[in-house]
PDB file of N, CA and C in Angstrom:
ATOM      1  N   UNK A   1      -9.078  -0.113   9.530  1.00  0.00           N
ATOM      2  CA  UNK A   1      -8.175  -0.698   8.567  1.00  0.00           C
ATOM      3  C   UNK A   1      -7.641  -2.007   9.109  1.00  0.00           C
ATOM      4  N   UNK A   2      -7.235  -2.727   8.317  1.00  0.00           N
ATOM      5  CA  UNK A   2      -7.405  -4.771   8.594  1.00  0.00           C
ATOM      6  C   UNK A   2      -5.698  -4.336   8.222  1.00  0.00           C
ATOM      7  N   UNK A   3      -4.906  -5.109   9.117  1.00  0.00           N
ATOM      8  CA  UNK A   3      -3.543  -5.122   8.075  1.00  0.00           C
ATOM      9  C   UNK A   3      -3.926  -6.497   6.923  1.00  0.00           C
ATOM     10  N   UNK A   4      -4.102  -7.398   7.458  1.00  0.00           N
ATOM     11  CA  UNK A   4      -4.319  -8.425   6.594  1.00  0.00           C
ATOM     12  C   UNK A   4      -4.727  -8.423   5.313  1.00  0.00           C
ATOM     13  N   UNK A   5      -5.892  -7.482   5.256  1.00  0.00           N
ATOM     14  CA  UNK A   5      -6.539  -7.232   4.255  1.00  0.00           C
ATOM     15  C   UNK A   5      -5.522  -6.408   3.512  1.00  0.00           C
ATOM     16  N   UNK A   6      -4.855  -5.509   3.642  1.00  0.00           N
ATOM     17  CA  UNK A   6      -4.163  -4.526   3.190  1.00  0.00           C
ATOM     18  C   UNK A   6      -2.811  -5.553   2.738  1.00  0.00           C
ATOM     19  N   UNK A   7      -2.533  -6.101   3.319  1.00  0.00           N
ATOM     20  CA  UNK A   7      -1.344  -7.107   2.852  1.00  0.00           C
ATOM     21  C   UNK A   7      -1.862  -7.946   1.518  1.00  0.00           C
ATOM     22  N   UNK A   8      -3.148  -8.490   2.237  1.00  0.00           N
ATOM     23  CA  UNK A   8      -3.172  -9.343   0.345  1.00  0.00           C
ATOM     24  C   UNK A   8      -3.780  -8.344  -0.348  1.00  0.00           C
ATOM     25  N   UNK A   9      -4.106  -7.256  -0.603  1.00  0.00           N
ATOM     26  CA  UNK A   9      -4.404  -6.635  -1.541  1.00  0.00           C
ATOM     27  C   UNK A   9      -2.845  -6.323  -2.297  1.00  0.00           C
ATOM     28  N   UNK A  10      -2.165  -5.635  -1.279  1.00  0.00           N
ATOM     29  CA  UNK A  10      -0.521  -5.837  -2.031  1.00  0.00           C
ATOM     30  C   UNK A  10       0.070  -7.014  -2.829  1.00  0.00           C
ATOM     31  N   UNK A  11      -0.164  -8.312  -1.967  1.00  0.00           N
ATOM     32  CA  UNK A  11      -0.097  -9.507  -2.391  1.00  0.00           C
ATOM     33  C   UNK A  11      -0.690  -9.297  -4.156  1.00  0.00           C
ATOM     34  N   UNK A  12      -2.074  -9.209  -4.396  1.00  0.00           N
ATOM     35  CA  UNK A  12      -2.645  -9.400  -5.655  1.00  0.00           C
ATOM     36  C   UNK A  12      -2.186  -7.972  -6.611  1.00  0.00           C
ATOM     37  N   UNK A  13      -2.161  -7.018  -5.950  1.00  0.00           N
ATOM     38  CA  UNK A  13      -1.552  -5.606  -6.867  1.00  0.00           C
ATOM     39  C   UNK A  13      -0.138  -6.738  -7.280  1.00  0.00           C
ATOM     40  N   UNK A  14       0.793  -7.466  -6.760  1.00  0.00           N
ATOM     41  CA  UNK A  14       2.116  -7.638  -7.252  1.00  0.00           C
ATOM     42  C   UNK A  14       1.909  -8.928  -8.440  1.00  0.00           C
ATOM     43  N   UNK A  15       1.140  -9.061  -7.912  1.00  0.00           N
ATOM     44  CA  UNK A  15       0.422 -10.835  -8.440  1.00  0.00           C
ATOM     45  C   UNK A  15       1.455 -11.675  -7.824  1.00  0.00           C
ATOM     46  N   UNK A  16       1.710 -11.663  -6.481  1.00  0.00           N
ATOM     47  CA  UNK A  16       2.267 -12.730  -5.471  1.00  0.00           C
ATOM     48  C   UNK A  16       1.131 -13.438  -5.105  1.00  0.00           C
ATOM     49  N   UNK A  17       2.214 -14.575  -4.299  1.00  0.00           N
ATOM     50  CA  UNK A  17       0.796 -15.369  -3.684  1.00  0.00           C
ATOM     51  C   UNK A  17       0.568 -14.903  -2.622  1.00  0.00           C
ATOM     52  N   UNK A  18      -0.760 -15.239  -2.319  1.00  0.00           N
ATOM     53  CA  UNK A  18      -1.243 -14.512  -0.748  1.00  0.00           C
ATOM     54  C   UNK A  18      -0.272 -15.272   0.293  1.00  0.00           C
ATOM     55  N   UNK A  19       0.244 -14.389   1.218  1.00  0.00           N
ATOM     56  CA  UNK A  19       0.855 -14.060   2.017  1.00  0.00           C
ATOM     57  C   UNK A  19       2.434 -13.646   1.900  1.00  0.00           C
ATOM     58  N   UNK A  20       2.926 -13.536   1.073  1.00  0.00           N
ATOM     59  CA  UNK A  20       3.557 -13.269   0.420  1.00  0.00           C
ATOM     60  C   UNK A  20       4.588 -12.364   1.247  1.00  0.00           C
ATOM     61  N   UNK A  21       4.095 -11.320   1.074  1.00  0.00           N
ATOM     62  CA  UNK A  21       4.630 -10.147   1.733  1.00  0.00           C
ATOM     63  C   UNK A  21       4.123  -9.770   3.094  1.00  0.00           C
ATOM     64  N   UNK A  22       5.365  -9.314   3.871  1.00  0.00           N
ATOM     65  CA  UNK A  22       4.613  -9.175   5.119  1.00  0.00           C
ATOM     66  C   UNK A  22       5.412  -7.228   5.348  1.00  0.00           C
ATOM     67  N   UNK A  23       4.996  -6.625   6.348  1.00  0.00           N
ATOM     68  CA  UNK A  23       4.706  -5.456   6.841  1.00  0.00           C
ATOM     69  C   UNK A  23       6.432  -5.176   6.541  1.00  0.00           C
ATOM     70  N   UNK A  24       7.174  -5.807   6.557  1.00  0.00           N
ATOM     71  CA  UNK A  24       8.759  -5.602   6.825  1.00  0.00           C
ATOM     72  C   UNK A  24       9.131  -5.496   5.296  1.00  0.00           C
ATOM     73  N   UNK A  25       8.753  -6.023   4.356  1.00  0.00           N
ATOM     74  CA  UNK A  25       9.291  -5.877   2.915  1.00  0.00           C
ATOM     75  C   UNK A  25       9.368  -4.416   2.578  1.00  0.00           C
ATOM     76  N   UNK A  26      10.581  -4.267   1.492  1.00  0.00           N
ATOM     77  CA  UNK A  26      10.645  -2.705   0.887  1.00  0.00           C
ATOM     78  C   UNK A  26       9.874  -2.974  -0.298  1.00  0.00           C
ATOM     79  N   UNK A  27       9.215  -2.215  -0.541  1.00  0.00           N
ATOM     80  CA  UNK A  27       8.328  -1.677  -1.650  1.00  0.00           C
ATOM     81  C   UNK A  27       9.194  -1.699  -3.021  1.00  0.00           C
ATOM     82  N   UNK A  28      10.260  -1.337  -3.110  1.00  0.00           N
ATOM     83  CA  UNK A  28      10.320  -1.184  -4.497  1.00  0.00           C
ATOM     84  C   UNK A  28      11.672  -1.851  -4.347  1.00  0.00           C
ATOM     85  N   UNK A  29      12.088  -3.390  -3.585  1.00  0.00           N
ATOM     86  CA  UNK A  29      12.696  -4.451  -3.835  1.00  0.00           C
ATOM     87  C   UNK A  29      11.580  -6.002  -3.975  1.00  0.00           C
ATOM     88  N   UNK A  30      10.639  -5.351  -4.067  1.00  0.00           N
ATOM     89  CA  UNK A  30       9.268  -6.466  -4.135  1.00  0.00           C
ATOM     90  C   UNK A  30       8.921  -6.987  -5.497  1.00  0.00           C
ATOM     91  N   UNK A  31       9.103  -8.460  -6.212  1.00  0.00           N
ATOM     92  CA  UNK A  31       9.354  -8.810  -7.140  1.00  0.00           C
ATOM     93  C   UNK A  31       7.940  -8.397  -7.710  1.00  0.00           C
ATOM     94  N   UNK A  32       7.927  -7.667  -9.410  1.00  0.00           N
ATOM     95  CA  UNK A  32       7.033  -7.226  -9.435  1.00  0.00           C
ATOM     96  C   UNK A  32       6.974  -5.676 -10.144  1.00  0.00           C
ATOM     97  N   UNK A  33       7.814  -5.106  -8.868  1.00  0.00           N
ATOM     98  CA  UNK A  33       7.963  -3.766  -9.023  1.00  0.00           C
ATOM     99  C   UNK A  33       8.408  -3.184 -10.277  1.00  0.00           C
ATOM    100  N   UNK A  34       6.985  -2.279 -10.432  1.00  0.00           N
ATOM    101  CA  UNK A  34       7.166  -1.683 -11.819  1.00  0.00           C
ATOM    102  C   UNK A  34       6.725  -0.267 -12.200  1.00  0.00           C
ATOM    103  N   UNK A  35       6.648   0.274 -12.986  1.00  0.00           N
ATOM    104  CA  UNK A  35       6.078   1.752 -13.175  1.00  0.00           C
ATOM    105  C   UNK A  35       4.783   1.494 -13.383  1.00  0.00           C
ATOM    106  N   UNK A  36       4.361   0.425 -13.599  1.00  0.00           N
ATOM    107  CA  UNK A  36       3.375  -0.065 -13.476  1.00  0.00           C
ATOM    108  C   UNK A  36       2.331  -0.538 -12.576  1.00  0.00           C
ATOM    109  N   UNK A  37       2.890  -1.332 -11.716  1.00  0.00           N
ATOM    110  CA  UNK A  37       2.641  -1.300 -10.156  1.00  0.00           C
ATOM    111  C   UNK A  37       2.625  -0.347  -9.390  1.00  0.00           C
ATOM    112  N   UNK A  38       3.678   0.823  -9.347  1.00  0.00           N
ATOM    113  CA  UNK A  38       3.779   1.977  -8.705  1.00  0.00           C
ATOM    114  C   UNK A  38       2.417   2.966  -8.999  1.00  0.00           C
ATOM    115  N   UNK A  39       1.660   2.677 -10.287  1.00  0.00           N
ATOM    116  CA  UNK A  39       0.308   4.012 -10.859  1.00  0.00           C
ATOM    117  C   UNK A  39      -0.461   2.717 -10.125  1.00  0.00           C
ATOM    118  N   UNK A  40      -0.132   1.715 -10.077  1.00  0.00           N
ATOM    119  CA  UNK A  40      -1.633   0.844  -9.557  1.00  0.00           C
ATOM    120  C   UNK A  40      -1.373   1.037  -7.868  1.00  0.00           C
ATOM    121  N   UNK A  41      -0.348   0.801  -7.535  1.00  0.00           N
ATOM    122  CA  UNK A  41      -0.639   1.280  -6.087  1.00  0.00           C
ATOM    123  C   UNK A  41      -0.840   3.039  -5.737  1.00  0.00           C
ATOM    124  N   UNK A  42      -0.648   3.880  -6.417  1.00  0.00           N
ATOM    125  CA  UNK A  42      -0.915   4.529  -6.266  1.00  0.00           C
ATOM    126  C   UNK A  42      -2.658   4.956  -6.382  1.00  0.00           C
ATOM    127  N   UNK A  43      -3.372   4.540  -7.294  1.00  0.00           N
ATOM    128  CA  UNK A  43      -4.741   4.311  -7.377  1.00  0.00           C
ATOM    129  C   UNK A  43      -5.581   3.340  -6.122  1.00  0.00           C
ATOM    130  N   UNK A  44      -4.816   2.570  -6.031  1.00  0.00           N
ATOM    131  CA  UNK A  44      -5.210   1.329  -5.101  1.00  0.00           C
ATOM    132  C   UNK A  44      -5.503   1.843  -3.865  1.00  0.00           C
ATOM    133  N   UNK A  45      -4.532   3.129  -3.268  1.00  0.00           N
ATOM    134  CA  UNK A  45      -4.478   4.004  -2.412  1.00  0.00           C
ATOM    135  C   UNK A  45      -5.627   4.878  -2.072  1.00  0.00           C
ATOM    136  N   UNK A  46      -6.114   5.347  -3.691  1.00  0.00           N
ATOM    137  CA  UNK A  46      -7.098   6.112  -3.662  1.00  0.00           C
ATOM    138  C   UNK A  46      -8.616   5.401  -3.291  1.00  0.00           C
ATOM    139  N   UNK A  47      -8.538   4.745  -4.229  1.00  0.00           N
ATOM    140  CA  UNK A  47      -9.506   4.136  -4.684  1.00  0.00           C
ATOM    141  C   UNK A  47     -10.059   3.516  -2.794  1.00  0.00           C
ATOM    142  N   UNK A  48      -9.054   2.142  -2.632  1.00  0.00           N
ATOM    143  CA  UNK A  48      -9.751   1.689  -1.294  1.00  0.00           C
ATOM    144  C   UNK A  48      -9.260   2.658  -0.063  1.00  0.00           C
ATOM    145  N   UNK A  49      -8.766   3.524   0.167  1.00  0.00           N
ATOM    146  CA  UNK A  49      -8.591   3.991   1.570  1.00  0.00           C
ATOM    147  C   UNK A  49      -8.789   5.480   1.542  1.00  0.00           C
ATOM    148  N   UNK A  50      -9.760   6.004   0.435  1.00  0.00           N
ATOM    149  CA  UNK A  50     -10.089   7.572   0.101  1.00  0.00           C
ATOM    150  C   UNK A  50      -8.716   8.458   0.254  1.00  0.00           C
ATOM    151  N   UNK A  51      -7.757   8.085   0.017  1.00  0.00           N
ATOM    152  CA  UNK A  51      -6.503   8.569   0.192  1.00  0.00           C
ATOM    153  C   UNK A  51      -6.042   9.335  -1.100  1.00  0.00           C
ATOM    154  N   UNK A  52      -5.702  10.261  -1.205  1.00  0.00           N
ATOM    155  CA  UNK A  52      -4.665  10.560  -2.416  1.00  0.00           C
ATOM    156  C   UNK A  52      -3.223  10.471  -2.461  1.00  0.00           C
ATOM    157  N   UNK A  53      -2.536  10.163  -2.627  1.00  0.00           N
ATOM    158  CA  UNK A  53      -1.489  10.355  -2.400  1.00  0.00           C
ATOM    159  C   UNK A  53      -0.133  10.284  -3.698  1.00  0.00           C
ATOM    160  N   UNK A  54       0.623  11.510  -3.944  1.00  0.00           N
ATOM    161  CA  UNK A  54       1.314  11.907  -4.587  1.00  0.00           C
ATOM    162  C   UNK A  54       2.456  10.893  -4.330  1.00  0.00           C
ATOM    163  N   UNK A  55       3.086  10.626  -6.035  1.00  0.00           N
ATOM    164  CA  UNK A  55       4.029   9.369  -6.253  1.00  0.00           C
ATOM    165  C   UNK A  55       5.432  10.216  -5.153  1.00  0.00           C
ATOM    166  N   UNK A  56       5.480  11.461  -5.072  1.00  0.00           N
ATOM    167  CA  UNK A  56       6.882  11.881  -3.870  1.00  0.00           C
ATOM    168  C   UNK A  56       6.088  11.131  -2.681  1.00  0.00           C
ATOM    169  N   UNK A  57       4.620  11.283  -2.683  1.00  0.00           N
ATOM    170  CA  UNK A  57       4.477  11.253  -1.122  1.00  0.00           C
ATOM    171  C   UNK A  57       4.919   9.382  -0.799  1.00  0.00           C
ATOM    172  N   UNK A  58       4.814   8.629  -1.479  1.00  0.00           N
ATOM    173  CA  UNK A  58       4.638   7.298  -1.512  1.00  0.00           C
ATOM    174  C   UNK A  58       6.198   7.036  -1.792  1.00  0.00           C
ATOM    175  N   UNK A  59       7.030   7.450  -2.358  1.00  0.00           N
ATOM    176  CA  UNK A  59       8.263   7.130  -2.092  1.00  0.00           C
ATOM    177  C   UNK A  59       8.855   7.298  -1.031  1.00  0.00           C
ATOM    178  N   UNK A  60       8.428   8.559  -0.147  1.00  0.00           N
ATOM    179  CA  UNK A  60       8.833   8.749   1.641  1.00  0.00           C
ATOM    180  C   UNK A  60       8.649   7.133   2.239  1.00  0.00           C
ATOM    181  N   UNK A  61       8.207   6.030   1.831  1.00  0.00           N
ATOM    182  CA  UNK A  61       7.557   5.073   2.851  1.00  0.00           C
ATOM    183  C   UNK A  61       8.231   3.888   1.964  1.00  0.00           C
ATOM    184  N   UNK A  62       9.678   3.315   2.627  1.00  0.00           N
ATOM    185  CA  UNK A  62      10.627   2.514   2.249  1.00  0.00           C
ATOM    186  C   UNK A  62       9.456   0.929   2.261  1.00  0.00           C
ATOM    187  N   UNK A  63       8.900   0.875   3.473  1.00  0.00           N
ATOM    188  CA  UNK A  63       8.617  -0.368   3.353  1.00  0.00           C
ATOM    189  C   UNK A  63       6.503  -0.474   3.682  1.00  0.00           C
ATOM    190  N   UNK A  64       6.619  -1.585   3.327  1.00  0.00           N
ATOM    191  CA  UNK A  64       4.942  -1.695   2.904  1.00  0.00           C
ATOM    192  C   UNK A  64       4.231  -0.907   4.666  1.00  0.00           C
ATOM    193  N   UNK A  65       4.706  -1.720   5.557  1.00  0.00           N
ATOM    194  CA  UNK A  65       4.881  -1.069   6.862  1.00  0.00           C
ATOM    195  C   UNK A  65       4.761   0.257   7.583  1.00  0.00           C
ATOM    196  N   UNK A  66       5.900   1.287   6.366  1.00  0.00           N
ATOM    197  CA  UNK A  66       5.479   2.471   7.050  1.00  0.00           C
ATOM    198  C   UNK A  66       4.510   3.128   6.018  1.00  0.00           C
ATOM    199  N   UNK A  67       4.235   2.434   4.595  1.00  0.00           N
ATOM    200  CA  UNK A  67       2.849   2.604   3.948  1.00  0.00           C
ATOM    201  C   UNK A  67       1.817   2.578   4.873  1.00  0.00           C
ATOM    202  N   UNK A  68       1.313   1.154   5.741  1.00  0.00           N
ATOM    203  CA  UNK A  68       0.438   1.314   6.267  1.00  0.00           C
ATOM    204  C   UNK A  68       0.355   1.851   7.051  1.00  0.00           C
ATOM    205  N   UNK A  69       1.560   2.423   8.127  1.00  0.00           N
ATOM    206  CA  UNK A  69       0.713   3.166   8.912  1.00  0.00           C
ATOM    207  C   UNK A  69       0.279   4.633   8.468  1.00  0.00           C
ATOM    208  N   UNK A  70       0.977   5.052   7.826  1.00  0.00           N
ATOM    209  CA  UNK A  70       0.532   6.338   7.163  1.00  0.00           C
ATOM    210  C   UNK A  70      -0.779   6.333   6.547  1.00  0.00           C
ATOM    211  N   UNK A  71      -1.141   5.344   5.989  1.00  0.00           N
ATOM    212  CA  UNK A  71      -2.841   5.324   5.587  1.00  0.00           C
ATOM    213  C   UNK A  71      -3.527   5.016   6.681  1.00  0.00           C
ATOM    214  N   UNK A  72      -3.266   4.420   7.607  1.00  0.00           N
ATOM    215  CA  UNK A  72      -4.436   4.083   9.143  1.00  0.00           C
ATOM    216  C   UNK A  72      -4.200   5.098   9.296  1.00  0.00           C
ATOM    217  N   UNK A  73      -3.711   5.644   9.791  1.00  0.00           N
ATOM    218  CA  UNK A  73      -3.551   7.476  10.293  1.00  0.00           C
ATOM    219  C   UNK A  73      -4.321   8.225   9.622  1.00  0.00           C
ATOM    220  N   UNK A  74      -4.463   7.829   7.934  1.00  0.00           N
ATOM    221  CA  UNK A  74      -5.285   9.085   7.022  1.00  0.00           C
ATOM    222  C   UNK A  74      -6.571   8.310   7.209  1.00  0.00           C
ATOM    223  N   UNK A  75      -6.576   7.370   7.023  1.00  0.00           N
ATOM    224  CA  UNK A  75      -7.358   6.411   6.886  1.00  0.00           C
ATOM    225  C   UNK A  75      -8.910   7.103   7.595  1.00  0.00           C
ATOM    226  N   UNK A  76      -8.315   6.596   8.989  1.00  0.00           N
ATOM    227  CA  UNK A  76      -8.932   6.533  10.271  1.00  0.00           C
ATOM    228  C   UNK A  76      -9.832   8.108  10.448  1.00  0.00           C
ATOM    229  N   UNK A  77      -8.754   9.258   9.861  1.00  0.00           N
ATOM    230  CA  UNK A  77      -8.943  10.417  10.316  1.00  0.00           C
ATOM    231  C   UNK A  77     -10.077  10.893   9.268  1.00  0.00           C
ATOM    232  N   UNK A  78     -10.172  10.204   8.186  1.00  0.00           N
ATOM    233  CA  UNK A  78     -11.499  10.536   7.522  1.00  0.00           C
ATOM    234  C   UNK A  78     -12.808   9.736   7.036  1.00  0.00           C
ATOM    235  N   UNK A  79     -12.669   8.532   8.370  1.00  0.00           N
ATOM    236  CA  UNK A  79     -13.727   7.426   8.402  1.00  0.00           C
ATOM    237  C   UNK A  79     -14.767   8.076   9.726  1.00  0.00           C
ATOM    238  N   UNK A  80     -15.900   8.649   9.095  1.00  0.00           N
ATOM    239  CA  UNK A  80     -16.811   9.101  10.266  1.00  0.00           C
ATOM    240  C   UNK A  80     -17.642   8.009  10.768  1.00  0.00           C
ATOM    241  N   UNK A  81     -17.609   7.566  12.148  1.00  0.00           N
ATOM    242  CA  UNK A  81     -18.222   6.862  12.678  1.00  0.00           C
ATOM    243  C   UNK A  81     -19.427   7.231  13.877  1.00  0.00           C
TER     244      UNK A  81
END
């Protein structure tokens, strides 16, 4: 997992400009934030990092930061190399 990559994908889920957001921003003070954004990051989740993850489980994770590490962790643990 790239943080970078994972940052501008957030970046374009918000439709910010790239670089926009960095690892320290809260998630749902991020201009943008919508019930809308929230089903797309939640898919976004699925979709690129084979992750599922339940809208409780994604509210546990205040900032984009402790999002990512919680997906490198899932991430990682179901990328067979």
């Amino acid at each position: 997992m790239d943080e970078s990559v994972f940052l501008q994908q957030m970046d374009e889920l918000f439709d910010l400009e790239p670089g926009t957001l960095d690892l320290s921003c809260v998630i749902e003070e991020t201009p943008g934030w919508s019930s809308l954004t929230f089903l797309g990051l939640i898919a976004l989740v699925d979709e690129a990092y084979q992750t599922a993850i339940k809208p409780r489980q994604l509210m546990q994770h205040a900032t984009f930061g402790e999002l990512y590490s919680y997906l490198e962790t899932r991430y990682s643990s179901s990328v067979v190399t």
